[in-house]
N, C-alpha and C. Protein backbone atom coordinates (compact mmCIF):
# COMPACT_ATOMS: atom_id res chain seq x y z
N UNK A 1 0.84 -1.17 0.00
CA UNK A 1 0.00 0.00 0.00
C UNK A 1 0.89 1.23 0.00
N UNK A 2 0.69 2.21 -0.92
CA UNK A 2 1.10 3.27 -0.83
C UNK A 2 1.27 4.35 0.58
N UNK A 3 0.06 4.42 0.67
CA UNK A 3 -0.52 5.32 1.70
C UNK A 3 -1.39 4.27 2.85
N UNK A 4 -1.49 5.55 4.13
CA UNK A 4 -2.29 4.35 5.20
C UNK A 4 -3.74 4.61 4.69
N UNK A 5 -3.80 5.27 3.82
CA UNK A 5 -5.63 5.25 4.01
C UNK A 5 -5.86 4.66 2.66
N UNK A 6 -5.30 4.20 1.96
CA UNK A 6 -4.97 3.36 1.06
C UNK A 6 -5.73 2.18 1.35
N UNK A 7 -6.89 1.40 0.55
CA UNK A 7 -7.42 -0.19 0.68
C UNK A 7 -6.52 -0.99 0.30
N UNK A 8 -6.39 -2.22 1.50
CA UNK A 8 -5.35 -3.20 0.53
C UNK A 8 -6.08 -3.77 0.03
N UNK A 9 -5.45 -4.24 -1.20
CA UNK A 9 -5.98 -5.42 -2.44
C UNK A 9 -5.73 -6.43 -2.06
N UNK A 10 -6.72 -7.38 -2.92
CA UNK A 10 -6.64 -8.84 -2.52
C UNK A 10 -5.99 -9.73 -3.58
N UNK A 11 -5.25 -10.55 -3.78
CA UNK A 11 -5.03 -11.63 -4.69
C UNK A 11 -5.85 -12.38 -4.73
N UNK A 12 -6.33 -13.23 -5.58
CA UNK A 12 -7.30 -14.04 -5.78
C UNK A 12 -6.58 -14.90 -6.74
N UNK A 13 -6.61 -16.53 -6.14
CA UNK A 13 -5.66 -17.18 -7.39
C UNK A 13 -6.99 -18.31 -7.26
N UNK A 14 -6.69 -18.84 -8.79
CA UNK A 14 -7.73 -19.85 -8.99
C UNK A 14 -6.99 -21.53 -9.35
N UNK A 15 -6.01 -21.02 -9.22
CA UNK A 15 -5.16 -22.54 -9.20
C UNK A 15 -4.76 -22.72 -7.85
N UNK A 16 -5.32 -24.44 -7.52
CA UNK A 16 -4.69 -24.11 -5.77
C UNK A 16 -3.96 -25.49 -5.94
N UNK A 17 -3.31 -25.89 -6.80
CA UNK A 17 -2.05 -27.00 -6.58
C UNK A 17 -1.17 -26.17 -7.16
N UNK A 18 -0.92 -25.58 -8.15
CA UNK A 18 0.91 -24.82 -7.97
C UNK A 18 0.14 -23.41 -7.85
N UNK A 19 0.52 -23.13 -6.86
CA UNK A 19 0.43 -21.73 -6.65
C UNK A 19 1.39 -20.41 -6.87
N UNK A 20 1.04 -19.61 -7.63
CA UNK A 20 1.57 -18.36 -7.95
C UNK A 20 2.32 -17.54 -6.93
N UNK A 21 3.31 -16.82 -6.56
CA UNK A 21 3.49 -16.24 -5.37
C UNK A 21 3.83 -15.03 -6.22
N UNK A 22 2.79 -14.14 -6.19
CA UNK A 22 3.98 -12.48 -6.71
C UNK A 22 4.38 -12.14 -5.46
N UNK A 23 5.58 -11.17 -5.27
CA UNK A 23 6.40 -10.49 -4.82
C UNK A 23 6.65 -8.96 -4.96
N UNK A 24 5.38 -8.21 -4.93
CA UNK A 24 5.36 -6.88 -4.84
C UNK A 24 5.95 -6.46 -3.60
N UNK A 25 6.87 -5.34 -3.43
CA UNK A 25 7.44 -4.40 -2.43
C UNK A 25 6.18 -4.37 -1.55
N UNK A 26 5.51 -4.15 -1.51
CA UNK A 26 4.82 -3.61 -0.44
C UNK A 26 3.77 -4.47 -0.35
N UNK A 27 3.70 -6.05 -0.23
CA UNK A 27 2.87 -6.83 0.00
C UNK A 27 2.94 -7.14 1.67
N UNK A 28 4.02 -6.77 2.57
CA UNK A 28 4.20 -6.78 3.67
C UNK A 28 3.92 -4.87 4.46
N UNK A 29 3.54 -5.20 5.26
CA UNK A 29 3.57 -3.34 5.87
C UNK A 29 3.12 -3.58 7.65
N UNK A 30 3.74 -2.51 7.98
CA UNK A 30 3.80 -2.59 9.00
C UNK A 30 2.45 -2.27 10.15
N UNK A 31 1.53 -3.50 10.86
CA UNK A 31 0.43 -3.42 11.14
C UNK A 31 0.13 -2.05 12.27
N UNK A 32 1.14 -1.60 12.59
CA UNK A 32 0.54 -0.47 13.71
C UNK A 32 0.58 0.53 12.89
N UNK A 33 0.98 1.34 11.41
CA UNK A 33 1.38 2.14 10.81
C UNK A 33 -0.20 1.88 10.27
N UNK A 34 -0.61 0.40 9.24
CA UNK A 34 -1.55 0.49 8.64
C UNK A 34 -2.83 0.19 9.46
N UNK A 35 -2.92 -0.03 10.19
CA UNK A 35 -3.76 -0.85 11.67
C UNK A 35 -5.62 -0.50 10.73
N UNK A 36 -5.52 0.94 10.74
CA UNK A 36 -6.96 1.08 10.30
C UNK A 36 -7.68 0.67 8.50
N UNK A 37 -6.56 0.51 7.91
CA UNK A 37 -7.13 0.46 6.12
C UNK A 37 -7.13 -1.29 6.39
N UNK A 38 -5.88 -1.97 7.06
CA UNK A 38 -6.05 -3.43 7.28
C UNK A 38 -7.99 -3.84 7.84
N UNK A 39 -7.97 -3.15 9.28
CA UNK A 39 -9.33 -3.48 9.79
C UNK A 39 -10.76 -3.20 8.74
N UNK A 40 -10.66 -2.16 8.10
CA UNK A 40 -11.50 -1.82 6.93
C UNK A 40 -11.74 -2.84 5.70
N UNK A 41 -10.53 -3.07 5.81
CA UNK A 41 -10.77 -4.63 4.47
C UNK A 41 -11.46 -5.65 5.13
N UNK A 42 -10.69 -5.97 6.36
CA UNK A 42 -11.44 -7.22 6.71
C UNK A 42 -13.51 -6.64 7.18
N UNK A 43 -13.61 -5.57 7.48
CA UNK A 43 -14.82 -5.47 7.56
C UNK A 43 -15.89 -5.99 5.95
N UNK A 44 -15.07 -5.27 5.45
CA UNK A 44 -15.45 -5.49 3.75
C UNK A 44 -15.14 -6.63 3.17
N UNK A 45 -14.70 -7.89 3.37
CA UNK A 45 -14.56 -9.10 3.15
C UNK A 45 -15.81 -9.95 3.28
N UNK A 46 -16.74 -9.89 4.38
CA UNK A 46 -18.34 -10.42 4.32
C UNK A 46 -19.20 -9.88 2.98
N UNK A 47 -18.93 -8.67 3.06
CA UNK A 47 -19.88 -8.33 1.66
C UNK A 47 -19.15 -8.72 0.47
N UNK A 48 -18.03 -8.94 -0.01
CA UNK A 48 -17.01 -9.18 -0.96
C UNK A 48 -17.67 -10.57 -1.74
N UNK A 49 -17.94 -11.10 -0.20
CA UNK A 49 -18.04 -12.93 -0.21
C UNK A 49 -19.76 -13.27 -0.05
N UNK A 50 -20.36 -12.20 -0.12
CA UNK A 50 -21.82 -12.51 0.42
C UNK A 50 -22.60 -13.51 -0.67
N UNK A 51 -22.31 -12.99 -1.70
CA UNK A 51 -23.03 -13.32 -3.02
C UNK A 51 -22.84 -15.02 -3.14
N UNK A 52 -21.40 -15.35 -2.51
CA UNK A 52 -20.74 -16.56 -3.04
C UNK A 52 -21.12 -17.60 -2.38
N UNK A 53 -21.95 -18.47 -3.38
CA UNK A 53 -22.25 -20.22 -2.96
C UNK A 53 -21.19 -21.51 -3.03
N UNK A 54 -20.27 -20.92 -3.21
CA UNK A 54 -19.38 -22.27 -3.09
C UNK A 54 -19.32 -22.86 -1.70
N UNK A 55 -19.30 -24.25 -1.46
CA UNK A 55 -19.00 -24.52 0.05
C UNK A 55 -18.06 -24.99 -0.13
N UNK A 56 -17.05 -25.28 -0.54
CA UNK A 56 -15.63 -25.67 0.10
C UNK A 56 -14.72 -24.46 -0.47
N UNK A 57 -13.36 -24.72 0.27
CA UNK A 57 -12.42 -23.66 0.50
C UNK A 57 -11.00 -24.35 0.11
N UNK A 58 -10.53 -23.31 -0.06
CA UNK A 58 -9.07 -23.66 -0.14
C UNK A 58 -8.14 -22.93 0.91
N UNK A 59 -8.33 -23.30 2.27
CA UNK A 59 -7.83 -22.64 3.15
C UNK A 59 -6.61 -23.53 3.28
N UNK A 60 -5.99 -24.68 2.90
CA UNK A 60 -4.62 -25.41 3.01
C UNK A 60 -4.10 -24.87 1.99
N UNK A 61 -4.47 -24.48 0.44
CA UNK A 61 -4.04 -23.87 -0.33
C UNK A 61 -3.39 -22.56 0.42
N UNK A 62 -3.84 -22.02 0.90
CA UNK A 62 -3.71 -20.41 1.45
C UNK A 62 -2.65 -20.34 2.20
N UNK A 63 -2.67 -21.26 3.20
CA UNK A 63 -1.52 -21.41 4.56
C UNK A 63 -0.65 -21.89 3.77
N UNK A 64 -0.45 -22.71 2.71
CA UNK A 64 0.55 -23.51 1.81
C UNK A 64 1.22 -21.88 1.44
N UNK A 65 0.70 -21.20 0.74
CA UNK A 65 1.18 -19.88 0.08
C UNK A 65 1.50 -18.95 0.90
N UNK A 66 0.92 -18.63 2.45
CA UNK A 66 1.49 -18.04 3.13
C UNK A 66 2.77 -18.27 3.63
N UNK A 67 2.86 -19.39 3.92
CA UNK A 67 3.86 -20.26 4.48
C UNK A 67 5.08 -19.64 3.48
N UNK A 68 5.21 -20.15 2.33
CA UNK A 68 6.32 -19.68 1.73
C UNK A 68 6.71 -18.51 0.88
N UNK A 69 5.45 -17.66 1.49
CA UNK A 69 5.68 -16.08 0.97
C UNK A 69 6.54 -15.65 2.65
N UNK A 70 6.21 -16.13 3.73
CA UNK A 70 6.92 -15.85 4.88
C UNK A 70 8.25 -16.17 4.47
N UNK A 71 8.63 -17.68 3.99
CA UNK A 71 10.14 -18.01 3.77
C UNK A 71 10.76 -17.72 2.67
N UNK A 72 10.24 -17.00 2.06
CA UNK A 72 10.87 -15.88 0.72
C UNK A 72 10.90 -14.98 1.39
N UNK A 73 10.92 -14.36 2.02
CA UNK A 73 10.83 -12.96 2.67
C UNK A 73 11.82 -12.92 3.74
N UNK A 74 12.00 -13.92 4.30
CA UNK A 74 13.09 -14.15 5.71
C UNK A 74 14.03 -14.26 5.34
N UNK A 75 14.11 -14.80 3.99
CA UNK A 75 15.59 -15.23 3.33
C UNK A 75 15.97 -14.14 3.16
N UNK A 76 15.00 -13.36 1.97
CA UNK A 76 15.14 -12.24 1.18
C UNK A 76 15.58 -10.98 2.35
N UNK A 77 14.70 -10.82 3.35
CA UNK A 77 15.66 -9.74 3.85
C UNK A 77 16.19 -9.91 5.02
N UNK A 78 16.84 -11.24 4.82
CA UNK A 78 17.73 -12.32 5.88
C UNK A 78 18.28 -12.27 6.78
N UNK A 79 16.47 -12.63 7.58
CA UNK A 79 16.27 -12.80 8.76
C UNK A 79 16.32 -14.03 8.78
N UNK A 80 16.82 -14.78 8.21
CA UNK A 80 17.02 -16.34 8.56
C UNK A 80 18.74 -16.41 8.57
């Protein structure tokens, strides 16, 4: 995010066995700096999703991709 009053964007990937990882600069930010545009998205995430009938999830997909956007990032600005 540019700015704090800035909305963060969401990725949305539709392949959940190889997953995509972009690497934008500012996909990480610092939560007490952005504290209020973060809480604003997640308010806006119920209506985002209201419409949507799918019942299953890809929430192992998700933690799979978090997981190694964390260990690209530790390397990268090596904290490991």
């Amino acid at each position: 995010m540019k700015s704090k009053e800035e909305c963060p964007s969401m990725i949305v990937m539709s392949e959940l066995e190889e997953i995509f990882l972009p690497s934008p600069k500012d996909l990480f930010v610092k939560i007490k700096e952005y504290r209020k545009a973060i809480e604003e998205f997640l308010k806006k995430l119920n209506k985002i999703f209201s419409f949507t009938y799918v019942n299953s999830n890809s929430m192992g997909s998700a933690l799979k991709g978090a997981f190694e956007m964390i260990v690209i990032n530790l390397y990268k600005y090596k904290f490991i």
